[in-house]
C-alpha atoms as a PDB file:
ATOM      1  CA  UNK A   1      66.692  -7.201  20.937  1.00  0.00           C
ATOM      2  CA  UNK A   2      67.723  -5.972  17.321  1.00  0.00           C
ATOM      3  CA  UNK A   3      65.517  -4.494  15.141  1.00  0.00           C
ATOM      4  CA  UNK A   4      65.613  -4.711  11.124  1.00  0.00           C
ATOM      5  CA  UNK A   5      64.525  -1.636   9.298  1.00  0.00           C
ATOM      6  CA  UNK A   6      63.393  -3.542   6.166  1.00  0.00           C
ATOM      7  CA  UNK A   7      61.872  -6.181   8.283  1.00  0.00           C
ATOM      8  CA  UNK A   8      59.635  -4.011  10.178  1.00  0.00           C
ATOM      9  CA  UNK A   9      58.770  -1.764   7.059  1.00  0.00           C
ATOM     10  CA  UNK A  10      57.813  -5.323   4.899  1.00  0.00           C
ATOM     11  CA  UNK A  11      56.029  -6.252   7.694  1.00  0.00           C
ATOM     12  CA  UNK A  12      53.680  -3.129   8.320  1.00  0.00           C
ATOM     13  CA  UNK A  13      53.427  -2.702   4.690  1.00  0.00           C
ATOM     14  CA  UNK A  14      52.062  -5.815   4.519  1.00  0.00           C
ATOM     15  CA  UNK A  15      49.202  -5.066   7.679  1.00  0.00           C
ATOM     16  CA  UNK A  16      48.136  -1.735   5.737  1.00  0.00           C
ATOM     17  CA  UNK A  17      47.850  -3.427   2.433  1.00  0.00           C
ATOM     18  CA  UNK A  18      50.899  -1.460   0.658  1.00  0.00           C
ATOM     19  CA  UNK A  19      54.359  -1.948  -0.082  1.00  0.00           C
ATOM     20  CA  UNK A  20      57.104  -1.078   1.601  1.00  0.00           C
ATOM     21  CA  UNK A  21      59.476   1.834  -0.513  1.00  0.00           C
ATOM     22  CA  UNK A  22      63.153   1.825  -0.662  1.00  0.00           C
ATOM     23  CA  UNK A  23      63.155   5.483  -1.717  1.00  0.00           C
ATOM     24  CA  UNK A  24      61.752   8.302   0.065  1.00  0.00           C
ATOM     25  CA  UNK A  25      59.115   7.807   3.423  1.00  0.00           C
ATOM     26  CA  UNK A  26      58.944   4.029   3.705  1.00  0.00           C
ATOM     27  CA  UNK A  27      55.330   3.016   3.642  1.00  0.00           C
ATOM     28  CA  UNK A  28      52.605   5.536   1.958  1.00  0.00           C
ATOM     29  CA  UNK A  29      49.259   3.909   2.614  1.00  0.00           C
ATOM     30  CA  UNK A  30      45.483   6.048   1.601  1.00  0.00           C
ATOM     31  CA  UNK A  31      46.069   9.420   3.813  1.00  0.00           C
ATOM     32  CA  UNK A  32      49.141   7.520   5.630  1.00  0.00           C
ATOM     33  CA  UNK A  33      52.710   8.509   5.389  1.00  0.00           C
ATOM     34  CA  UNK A  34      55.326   6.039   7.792  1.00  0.00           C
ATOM     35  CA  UNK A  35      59.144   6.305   8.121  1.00  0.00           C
ATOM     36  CA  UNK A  36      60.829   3.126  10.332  1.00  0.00           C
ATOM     37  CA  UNK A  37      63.449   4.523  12.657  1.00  0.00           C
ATOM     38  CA  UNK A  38      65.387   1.896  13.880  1.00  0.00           C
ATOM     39  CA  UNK A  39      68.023   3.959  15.797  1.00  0.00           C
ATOM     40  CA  UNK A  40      68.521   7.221  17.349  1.00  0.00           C
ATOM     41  CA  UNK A  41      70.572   8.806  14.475  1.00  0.00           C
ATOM     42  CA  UNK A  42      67.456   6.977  11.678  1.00  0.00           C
ATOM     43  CA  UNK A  43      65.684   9.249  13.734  1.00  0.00           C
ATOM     44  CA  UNK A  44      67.286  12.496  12.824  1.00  0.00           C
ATOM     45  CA  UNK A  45      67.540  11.669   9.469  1.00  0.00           C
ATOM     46  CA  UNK A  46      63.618  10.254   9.110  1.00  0.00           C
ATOM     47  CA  UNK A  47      61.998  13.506  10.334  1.00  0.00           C
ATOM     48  CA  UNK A  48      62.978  15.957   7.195  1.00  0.00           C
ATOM     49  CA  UNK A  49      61.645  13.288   4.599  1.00  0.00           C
ATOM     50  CA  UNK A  50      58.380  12.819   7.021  1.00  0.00           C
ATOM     51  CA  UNK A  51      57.541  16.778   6.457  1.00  0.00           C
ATOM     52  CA  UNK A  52      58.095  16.219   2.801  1.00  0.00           C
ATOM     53  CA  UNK A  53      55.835  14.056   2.844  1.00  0.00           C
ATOM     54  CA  UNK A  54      52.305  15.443   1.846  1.00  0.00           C
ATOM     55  CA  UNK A  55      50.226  13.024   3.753  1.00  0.00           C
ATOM     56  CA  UNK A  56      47.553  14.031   6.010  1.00  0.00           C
ATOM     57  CA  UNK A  57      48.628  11.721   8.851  1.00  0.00           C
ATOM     58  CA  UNK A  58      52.543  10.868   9.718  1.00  0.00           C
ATOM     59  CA  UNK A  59      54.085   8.433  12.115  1.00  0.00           C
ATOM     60  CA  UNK A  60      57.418   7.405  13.160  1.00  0.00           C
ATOM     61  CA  UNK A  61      57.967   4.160  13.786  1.00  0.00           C
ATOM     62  CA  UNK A  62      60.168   3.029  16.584  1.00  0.00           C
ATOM     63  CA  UNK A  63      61.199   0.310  18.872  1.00  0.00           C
ATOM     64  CA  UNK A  64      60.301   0.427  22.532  1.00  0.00           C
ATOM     65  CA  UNK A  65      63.571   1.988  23.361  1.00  0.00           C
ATOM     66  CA  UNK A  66      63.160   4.781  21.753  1.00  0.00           C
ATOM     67  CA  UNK A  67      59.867   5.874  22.317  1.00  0.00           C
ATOM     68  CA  UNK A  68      61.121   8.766  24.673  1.00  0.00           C
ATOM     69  CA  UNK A  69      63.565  10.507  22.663  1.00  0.00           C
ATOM     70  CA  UNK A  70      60.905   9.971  19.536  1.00  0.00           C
ATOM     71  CA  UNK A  71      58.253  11.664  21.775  1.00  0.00           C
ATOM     72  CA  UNK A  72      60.683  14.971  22.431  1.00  0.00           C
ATOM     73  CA  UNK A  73      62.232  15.172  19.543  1.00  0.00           C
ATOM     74  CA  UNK A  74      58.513  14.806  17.556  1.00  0.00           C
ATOM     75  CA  UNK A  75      56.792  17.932  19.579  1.00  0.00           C
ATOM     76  CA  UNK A  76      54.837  20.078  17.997  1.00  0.00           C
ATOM     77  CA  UNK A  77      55.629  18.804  15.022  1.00  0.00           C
ATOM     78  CA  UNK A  78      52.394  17.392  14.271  1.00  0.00           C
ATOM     79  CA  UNK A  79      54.161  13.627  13.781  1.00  0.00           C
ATOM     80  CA  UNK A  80      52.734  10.695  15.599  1.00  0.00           C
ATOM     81  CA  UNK A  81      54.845   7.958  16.962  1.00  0.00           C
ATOM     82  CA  UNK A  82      53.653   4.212  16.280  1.00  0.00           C
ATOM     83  CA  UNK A  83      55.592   1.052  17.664  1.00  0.00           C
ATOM     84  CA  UNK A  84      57.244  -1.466  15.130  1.00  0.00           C
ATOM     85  CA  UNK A  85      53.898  -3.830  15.080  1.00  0.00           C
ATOM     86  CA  UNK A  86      51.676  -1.228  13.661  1.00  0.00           C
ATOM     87  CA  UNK A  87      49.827   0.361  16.989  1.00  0.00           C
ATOM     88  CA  UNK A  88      49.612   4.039  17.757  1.00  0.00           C
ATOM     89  CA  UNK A  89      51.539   5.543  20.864  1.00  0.00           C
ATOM     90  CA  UNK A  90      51.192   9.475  19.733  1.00  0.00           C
ATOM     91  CA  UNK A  91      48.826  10.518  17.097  1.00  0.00           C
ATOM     92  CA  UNK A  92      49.250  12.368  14.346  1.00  0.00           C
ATOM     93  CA  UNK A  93      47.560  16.024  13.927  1.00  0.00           C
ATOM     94  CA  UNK A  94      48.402  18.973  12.276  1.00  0.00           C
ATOM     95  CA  UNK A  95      51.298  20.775  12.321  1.00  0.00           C
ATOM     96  CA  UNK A  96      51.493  24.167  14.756  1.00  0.00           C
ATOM     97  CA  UNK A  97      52.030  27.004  13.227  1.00  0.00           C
END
């Protein structure tokens, strides 16, 4: 199954009452910061602009398939991982120091 970044992102903006950004993390809703990762090398690149990001809460969001790799690559980083229809699989906390 493919997965469209700007289809997921338009579609979860749309859940959380926002809209979906084409610069910088994707979808900002209330204390809510969200970057879609649609494939392994989105994921590299989503992580910096998620601890820009000056949210309280942060999530990944990430097909099925990548779920694993999200969860090691996201430890102790304080990011939470959420699947591409909005539902948490990791939550979000703060950041180890």
């Amino acid at each position: 199954m493919s997965y469209d970044h700007d289809e997921i992102a338009n579609r979860l903006a749309k859940k959380f009452k926002t809209k979906h950004r084409r610069k910088g993390v994707d979808i900002i809703s209330n204390n809510r910061a969200m970057e879609v990762a649609t494939s392994q090398e989105d994921l590299h690149q989503s992580v910096p602009q998620l601890n820009r990001s000056r949210a309280a809460k942060k999530y990944m969001v990430v097909p099925p398939s990548l779920y694993k790799k999200t969860k090691k690559l996201l430890k102790d980083t304080g990011i939470g991982v959420m699947n591409t229809n909005g539902n948490i699989r990791k939550r979000s906390r703060k950041k180890k120091q």
